[in-house]
PDB file of N, CA and C in Angstrom:
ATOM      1  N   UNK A   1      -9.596 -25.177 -18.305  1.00  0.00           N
ATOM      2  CA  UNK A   1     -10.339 -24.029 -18.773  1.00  0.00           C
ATOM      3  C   UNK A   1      -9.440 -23.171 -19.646  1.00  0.00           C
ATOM      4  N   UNK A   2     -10.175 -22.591 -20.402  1.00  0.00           N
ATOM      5  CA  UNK A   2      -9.350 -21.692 -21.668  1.00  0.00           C
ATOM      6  C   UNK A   2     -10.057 -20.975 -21.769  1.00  0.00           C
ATOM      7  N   UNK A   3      -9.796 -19.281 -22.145  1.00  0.00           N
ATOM      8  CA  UNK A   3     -10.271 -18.169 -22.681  1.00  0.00           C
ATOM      9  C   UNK A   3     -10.019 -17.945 -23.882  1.00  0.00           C
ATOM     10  N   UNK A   4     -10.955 -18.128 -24.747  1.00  0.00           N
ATOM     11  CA  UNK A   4     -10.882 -18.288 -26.298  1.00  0.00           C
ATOM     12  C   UNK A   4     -11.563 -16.666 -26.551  1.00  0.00           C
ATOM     13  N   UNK A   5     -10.505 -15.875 -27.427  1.00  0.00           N
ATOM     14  CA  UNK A   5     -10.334 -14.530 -27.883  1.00  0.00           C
ATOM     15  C   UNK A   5     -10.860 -14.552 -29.185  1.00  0.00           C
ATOM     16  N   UNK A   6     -12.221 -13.944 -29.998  1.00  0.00           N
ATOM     17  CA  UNK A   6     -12.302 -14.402 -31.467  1.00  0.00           C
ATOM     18  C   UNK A   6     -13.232 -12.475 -31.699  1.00  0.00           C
ATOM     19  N   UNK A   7     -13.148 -12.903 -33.272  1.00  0.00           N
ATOM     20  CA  UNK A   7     -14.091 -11.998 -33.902  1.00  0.00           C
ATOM     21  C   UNK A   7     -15.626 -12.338 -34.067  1.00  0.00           C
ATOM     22  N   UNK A   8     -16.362 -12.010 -33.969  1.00  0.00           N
ATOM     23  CA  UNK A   8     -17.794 -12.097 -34.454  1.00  0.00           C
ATOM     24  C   UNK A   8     -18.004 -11.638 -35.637  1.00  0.00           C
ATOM     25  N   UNK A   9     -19.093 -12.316 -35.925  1.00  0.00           N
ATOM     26  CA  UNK A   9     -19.343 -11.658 -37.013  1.00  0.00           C
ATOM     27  C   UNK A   9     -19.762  -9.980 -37.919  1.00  0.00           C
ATOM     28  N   UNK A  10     -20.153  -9.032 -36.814  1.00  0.00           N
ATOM     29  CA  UNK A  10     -19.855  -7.910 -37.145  1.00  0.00           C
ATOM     30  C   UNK A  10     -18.131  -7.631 -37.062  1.00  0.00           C
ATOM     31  N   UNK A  11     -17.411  -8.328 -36.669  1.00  0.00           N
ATOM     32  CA  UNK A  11     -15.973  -7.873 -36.476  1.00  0.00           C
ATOM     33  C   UNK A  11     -15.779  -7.164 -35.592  1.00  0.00           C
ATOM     34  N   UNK A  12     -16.368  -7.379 -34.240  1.00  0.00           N
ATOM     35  CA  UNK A  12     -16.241  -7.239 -32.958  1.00  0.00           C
ATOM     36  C   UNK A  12     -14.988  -7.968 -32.628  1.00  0.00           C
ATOM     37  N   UNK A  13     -14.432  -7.881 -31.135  1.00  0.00           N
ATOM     38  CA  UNK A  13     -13.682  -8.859 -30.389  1.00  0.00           C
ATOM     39  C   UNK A  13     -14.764  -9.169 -29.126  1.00  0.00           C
ATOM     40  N   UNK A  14     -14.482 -10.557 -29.266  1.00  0.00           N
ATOM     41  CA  UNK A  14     -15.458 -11.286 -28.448  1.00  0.00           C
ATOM     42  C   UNK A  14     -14.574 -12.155 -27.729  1.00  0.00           C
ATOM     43  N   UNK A  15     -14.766 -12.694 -25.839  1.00  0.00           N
ATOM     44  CA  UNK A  15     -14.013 -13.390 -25.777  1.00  0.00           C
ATOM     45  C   UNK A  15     -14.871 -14.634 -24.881  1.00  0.00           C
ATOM     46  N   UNK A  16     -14.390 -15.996 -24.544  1.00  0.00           N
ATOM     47  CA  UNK A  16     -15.608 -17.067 -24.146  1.00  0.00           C
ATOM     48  C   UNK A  16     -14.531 -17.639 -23.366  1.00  0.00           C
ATOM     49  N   UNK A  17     -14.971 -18.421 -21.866  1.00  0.00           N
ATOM     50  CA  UNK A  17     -14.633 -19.316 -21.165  1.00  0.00           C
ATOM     51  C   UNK A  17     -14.967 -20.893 -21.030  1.00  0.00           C
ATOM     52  N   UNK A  18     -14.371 -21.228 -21.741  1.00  0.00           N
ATOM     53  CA  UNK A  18     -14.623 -22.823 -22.136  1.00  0.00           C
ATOM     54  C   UNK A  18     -13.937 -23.887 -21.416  1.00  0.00           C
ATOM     55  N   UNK A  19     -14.908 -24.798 -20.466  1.00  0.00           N
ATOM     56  CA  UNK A  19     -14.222 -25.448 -19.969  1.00  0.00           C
ATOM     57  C   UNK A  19     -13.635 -26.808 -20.745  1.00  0.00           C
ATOM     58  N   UNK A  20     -13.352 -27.918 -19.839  1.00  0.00           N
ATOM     59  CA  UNK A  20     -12.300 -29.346 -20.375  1.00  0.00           C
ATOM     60  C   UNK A  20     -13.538 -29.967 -21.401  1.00  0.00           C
ATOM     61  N   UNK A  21     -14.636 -29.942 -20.986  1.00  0.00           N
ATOM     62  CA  UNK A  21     -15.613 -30.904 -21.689  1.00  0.00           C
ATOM     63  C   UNK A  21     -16.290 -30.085 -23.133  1.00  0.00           C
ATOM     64  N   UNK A  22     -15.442 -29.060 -22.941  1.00  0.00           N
ATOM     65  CA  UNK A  22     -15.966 -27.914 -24.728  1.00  0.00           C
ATOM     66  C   UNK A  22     -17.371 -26.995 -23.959  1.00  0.00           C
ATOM     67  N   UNK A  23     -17.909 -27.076 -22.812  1.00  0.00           N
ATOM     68  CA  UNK A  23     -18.833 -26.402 -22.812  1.00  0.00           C
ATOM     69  C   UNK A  23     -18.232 -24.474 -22.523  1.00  0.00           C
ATOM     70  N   UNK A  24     -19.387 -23.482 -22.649  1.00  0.00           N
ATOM     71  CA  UNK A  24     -19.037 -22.525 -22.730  1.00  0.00           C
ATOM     72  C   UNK A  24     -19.608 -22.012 -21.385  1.00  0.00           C
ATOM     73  N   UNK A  25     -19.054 -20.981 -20.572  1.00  0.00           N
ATOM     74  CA  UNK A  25     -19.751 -20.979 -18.818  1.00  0.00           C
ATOM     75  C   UNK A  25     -19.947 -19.606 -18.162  1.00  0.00           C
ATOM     76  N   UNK A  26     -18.941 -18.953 -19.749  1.00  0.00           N
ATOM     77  CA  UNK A  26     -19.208 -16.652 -19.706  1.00  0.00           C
ATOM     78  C   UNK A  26     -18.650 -16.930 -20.750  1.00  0.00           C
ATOM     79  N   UNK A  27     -18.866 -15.472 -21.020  1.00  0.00           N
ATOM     80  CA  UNK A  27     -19.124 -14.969 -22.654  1.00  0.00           C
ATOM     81  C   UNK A  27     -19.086 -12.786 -22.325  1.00  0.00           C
ATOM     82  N   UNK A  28     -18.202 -12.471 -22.866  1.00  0.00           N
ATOM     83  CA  UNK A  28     -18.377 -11.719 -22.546  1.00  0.00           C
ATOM     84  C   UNK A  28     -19.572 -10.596 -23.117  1.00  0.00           C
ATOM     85  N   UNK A  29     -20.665 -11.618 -23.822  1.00  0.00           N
ATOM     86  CA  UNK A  29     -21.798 -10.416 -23.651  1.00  0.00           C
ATOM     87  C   UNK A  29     -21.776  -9.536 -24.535  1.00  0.00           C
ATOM     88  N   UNK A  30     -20.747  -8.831 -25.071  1.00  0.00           N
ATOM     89  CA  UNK A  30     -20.625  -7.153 -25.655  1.00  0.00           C
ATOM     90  C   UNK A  30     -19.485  -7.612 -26.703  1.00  0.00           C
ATOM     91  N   UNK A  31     -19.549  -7.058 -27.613  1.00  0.00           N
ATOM     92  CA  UNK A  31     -18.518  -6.855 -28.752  1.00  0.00           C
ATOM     93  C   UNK A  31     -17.286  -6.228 -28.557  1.00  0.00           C
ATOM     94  N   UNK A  32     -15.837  -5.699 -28.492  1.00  0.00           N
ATOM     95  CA  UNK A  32     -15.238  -4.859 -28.434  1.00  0.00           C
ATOM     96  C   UNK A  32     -14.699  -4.254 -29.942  1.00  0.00           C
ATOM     97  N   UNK A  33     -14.691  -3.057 -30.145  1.00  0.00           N
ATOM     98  CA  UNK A  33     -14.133  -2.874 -30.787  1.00  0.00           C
ATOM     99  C   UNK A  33     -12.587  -2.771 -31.415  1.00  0.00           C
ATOM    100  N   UNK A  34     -12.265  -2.236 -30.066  1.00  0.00           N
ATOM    101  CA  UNK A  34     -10.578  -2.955 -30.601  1.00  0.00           C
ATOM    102  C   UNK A  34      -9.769  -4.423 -29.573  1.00  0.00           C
ATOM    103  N   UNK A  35      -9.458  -4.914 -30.053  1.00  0.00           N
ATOM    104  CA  UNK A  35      -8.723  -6.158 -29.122  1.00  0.00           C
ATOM    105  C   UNK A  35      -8.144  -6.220 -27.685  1.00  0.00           C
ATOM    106  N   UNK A  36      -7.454  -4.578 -27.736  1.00  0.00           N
ATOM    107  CA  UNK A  36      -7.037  -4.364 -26.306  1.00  0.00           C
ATOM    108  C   UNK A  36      -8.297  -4.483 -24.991  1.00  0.00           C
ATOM    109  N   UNK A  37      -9.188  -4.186 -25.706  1.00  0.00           N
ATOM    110  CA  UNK A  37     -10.136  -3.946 -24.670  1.00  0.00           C
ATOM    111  C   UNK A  37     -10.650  -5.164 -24.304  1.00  0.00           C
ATOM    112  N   UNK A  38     -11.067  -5.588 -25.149  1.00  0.00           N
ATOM    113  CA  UNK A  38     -11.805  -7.450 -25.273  1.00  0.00           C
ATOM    114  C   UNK A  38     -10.740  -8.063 -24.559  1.00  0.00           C
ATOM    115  N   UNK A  39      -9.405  -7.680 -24.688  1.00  0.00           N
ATOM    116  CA  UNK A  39      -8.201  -8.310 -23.407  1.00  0.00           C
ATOM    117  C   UNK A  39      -8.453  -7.824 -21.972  1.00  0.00           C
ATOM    118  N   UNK A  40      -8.291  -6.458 -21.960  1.00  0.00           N
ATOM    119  CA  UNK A  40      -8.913  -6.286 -20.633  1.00  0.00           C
ATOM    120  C   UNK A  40     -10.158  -7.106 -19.617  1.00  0.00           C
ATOM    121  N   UNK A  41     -10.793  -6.812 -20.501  1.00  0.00           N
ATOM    122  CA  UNK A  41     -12.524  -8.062 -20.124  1.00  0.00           C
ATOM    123  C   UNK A  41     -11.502  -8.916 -19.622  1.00  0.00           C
ATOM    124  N   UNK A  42     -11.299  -9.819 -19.827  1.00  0.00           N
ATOM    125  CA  UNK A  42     -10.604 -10.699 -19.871  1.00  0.00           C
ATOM    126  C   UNK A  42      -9.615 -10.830 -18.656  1.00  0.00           C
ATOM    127  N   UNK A  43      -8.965  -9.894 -18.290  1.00  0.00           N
ATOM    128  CA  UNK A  43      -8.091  -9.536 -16.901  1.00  0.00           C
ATOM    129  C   UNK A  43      -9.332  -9.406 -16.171  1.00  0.00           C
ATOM    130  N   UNK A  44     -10.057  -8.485 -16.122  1.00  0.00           N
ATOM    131  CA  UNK A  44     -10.746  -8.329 -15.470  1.00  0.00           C
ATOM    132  C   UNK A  44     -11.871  -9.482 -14.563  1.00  0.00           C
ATOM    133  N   UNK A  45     -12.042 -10.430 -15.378  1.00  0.00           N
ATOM    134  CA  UNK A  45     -12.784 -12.106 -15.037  1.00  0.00           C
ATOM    135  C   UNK A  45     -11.861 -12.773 -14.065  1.00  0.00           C
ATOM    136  N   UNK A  46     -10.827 -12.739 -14.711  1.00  0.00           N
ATOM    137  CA  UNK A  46      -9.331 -13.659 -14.239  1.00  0.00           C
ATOM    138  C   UNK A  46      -9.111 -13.237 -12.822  1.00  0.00           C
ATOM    139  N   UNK A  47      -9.095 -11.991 -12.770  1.00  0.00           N
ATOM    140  CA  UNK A  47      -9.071 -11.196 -11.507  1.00  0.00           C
ATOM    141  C   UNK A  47      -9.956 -10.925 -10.534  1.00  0.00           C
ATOM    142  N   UNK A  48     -11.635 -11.608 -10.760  1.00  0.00           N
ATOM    143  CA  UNK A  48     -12.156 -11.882  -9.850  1.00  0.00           C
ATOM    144  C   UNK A  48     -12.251 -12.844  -8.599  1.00  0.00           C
ATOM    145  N   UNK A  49     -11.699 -13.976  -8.976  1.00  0.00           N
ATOM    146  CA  UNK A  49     -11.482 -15.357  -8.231  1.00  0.00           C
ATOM    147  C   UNK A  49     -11.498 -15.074  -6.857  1.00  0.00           C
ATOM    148  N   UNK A  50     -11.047 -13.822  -6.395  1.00  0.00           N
ATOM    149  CA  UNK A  50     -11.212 -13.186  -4.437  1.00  0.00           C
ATOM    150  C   UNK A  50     -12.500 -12.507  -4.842  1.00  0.00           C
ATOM    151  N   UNK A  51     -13.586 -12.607  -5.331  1.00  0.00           N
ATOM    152  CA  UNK A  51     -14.646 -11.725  -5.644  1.00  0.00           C
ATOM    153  C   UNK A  51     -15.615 -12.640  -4.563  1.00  0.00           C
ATOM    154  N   UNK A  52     -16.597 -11.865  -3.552  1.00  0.00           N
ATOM    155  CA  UNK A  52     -17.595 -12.512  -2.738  1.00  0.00           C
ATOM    156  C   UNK A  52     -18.469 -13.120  -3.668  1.00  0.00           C
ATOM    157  N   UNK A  53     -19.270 -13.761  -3.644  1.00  0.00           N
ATOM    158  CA  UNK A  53     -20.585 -14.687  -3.858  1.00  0.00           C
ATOM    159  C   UNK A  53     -21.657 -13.603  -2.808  1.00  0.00           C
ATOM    160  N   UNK A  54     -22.712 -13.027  -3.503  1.00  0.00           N
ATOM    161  CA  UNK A  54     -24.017 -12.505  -2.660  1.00  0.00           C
ATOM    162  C   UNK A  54     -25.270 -12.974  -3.298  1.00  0.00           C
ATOM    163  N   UNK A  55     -25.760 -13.852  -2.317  1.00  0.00           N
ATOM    164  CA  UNK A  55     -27.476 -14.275  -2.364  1.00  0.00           C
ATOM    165  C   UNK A  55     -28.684 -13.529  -2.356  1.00  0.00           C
ATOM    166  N   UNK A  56     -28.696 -13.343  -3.606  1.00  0.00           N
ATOM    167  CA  UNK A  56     -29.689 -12.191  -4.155  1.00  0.00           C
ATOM    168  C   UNK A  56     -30.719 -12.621  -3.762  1.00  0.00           C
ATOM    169  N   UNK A  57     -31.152 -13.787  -3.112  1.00  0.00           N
ATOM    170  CA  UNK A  57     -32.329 -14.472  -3.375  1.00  0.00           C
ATOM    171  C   UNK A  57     -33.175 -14.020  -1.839  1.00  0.00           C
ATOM    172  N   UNK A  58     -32.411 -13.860  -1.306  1.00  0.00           N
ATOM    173  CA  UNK A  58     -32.981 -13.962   0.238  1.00  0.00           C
ATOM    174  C   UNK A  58     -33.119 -12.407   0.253  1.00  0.00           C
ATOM    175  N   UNK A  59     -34.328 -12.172   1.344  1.00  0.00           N
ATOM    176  CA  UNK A  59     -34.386 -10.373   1.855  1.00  0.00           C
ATOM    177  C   UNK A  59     -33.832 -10.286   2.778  1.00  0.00           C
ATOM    178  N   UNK A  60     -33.415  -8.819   2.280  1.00  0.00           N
ATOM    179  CA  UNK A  60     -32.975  -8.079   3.459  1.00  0.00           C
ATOM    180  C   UNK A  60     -33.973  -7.259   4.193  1.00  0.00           C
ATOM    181  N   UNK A  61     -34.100  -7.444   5.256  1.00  0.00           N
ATOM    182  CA  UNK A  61     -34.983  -6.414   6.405  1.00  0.00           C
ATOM    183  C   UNK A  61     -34.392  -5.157   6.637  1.00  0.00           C
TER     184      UNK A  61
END
């Protein structure tokens, strides 16, 4: 897996998680305007991996 850092075409910073087979699996969604930030995003993903999983699907009583 690789985090590929690019511009869009408004000249945003955009950044994408691409796995071994080229497919794409997040995206971060939003444009940044300056690079630092579009890096942050970016820590911020990386740094979920201890993040719970919650099953939206089922009710709660």
């Amino acid at each position: 897996m690789r985090f590929e850092l690019y511009r869009d075409s408004s000249g945003d910073w955009r950044w994408r998680l691409r796995v071994q087979n080229g497919n794409v699996i997040a995206d971060s969604a939003e444009g940044y305007a300056r690079r630092e930030d579009c890096e942050h995003g970016i820590s911020l993903v990386k740094g979920s991996g201890a993040a719970s999983t919650v099953d939206m699907t089922t009710k709660i009583a």
